[in-house]
N, C-alpha and C. Protein backbone atom coordinates (compact mmCIF):
# COMPACT_ATOMS: atom_id res chain seq x y z
N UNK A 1 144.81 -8.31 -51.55
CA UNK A 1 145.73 -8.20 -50.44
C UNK A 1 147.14 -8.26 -51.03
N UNK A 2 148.01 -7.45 -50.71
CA UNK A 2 149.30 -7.40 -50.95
C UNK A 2 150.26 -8.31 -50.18
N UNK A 3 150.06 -8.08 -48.89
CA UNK A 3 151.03 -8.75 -48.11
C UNK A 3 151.87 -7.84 -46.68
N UNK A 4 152.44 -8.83 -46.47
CA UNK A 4 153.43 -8.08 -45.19
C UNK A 4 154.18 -7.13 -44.98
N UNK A 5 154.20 -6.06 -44.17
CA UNK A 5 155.11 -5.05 -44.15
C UNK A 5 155.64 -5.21 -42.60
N UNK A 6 156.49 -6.03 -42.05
CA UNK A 6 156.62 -6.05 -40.80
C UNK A 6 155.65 -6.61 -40.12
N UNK A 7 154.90 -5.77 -38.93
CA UNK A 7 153.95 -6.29 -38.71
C UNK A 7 152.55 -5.57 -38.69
N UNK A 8 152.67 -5.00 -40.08
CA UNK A 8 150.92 -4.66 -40.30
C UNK A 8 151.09 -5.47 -41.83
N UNK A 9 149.77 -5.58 -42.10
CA UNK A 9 149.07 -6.27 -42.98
C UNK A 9 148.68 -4.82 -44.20
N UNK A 10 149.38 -4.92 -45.79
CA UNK A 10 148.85 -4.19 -46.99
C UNK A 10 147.89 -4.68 -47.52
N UNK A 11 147.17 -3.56 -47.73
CA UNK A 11 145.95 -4.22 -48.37
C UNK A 11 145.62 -2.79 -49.12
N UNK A 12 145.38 -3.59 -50.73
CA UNK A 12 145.02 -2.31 -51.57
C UNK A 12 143.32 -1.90 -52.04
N UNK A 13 142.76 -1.74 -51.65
CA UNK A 13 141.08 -1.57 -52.16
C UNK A 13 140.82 -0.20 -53.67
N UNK A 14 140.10 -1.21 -53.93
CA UNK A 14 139.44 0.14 -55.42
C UNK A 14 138.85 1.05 -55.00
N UNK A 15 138.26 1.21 -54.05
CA UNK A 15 137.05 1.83 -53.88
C UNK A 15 138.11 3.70 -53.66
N UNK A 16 137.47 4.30 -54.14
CA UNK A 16 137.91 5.99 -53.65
C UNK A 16 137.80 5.87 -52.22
N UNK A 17 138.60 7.04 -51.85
CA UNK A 17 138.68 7.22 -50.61
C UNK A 17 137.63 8.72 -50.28
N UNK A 18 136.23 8.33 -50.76
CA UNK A 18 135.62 9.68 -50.21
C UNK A 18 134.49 9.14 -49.56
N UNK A 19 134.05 9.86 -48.68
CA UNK A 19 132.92 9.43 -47.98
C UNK A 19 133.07 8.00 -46.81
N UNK A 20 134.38 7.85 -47.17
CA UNK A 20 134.43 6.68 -46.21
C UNK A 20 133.98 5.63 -46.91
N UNK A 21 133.98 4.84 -48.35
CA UNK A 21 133.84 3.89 -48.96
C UNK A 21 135.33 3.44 -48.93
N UNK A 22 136.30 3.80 -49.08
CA UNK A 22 137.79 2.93 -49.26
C UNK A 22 137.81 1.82 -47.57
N UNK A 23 137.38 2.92 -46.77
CA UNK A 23 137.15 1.98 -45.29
C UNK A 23 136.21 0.98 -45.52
N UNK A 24 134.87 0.99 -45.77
CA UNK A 24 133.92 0.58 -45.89
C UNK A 24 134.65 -0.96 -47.00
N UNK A 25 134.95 -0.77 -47.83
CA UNK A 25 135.81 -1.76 -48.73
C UNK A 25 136.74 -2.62 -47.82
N UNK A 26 138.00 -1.86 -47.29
CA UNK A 26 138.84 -2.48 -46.49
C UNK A 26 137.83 -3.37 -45.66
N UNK A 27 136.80 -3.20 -44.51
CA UNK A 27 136.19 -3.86 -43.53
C UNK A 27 135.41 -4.83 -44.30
N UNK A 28 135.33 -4.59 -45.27
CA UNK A 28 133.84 -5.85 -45.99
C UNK A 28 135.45 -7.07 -46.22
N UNK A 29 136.63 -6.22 -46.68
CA UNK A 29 137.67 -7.33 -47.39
C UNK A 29 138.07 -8.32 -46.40
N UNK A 30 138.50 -7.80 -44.90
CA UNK A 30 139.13 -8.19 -43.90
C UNK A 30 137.66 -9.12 -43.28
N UNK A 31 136.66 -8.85 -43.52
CA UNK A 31 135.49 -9.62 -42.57
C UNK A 31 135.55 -11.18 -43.57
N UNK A 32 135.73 -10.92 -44.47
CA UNK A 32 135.52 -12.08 -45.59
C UNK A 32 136.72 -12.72 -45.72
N UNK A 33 137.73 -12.12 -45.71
CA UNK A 33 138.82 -13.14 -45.33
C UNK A 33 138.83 -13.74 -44.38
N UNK A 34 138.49 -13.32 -42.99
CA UNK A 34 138.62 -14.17 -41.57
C UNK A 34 137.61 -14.98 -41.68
N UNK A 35 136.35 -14.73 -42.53
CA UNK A 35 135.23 -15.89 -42.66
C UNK A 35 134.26 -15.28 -41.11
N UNK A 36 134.09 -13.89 -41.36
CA UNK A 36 133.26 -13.08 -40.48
C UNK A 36 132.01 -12.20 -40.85
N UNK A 37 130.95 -11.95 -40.21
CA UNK A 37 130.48 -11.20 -40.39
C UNK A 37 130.73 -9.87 -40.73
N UNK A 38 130.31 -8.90 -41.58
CA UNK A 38 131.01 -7.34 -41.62
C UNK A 38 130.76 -6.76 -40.40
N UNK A 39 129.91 -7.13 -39.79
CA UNK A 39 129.28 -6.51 -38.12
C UNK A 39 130.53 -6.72 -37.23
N UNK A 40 131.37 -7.89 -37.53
CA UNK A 40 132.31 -8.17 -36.59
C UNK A 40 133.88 -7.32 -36.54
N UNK A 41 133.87 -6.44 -37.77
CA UNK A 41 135.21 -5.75 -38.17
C UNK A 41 134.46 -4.19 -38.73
N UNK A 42 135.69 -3.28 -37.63
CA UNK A 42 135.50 -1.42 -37.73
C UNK A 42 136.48 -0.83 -37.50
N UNK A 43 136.36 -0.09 -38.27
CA UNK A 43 137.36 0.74 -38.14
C UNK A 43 137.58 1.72 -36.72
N UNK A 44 138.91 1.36 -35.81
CA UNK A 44 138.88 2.02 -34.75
C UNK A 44 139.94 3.00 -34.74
N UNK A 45 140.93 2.90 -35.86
CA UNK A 45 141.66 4.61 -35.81
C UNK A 45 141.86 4.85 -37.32
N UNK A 46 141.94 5.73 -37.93
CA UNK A 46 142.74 6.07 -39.00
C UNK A 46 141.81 5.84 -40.32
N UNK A 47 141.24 6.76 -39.64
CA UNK A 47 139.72 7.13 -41.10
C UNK A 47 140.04 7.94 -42.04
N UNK A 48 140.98 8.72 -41.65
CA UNK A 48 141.57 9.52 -43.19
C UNK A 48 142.87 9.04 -43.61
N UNK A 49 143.43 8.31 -42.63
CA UNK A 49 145.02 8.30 -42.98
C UNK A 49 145.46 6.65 -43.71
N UNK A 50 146.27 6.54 -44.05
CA UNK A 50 146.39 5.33 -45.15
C UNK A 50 146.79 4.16 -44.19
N UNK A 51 147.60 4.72 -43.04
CA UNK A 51 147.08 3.11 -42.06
C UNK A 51 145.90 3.39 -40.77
N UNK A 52 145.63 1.64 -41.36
CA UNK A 52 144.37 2.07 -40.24
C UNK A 52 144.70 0.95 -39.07
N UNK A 53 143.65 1.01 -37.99
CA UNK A 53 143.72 0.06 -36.72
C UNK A 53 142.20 -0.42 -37.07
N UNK A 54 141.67 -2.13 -37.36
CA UNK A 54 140.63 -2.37 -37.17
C UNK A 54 140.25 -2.87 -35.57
N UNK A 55 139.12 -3.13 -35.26
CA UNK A 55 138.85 -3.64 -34.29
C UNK A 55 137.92 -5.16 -34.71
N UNK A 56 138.14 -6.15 -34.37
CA UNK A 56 137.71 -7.31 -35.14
C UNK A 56 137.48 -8.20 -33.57
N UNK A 57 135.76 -8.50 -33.99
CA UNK A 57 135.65 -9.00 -32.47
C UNK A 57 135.23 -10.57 -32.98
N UNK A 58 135.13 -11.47 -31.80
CA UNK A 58 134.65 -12.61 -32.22
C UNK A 58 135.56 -13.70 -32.63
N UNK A 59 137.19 -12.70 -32.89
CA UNK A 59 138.22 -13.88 -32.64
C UNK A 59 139.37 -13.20 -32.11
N UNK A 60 140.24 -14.12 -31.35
CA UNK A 60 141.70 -13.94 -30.60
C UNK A 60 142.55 -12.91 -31.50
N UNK A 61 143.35 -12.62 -31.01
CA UNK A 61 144.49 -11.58 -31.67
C UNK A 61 145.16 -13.39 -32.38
N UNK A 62 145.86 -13.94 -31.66
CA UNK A 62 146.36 -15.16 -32.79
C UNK A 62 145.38 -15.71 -33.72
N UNK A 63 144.22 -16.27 -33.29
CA UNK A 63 143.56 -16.53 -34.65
C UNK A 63 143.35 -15.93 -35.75
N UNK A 64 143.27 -14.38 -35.69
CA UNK A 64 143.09 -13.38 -36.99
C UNK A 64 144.77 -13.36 -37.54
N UNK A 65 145.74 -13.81 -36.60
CA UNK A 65 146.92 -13.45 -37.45
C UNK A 65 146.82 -14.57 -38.25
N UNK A 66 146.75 -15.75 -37.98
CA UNK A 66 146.63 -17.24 -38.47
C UNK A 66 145.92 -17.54 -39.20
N UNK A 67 144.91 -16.63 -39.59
CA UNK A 67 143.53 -16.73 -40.84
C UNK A 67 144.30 -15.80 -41.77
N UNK A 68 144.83 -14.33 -41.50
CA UNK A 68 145.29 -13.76 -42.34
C UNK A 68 146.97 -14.09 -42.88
N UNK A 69 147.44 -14.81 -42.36
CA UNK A 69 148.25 -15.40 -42.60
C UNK A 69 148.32 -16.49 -43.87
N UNK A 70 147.51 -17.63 -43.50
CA UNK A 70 146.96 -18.42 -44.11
C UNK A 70 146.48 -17.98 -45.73
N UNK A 71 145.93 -16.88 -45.46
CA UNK A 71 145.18 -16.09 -46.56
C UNK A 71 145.72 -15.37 -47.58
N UNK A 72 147.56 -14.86 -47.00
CA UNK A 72 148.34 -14.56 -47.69
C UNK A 72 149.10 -15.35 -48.46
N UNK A 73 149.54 -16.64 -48.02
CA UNK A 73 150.59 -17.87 -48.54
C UNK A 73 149.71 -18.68 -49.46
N UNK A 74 150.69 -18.67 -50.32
CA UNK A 74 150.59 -19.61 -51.59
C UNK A 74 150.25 -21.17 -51.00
């Protein structure tokens, strides 16, 4: 994870971007940071394009900022 750009969240993954593995990477990264299932985080816009919108169920819009938050600071 990189860090803050305003208010979306950078995040750099290895994985190529073919076939839909760079997504597939991003959602396994973001489920494991919040301390989630991968079932619980998908990708809901921006499957080809370099920002995406997840959809992350199972916690509040403040609690995922506050886990990923947390997750960024030293």
């Amino acid at each position: 994870m990189l860090g803050w750009l305003e208010d979306a969240l950078k995040v750099n993954v290895l994985a190529p971007a073919l076939k839909g593995r760079a997504n597939d990477e991003l959602c396994e990264f973001i489920a494991d940071t919040l301390g989630l299932s991968r079932r619980f985080v998908a990708l809901a816009l921006g499957d080809k394009s370099r920002q995406k919108l997840l959809q992350i169920e199972g916690l509040s819009l403040d609690e995922v900022r506050l886990r990923l938050l947390k997750s960024v600071t030293p």
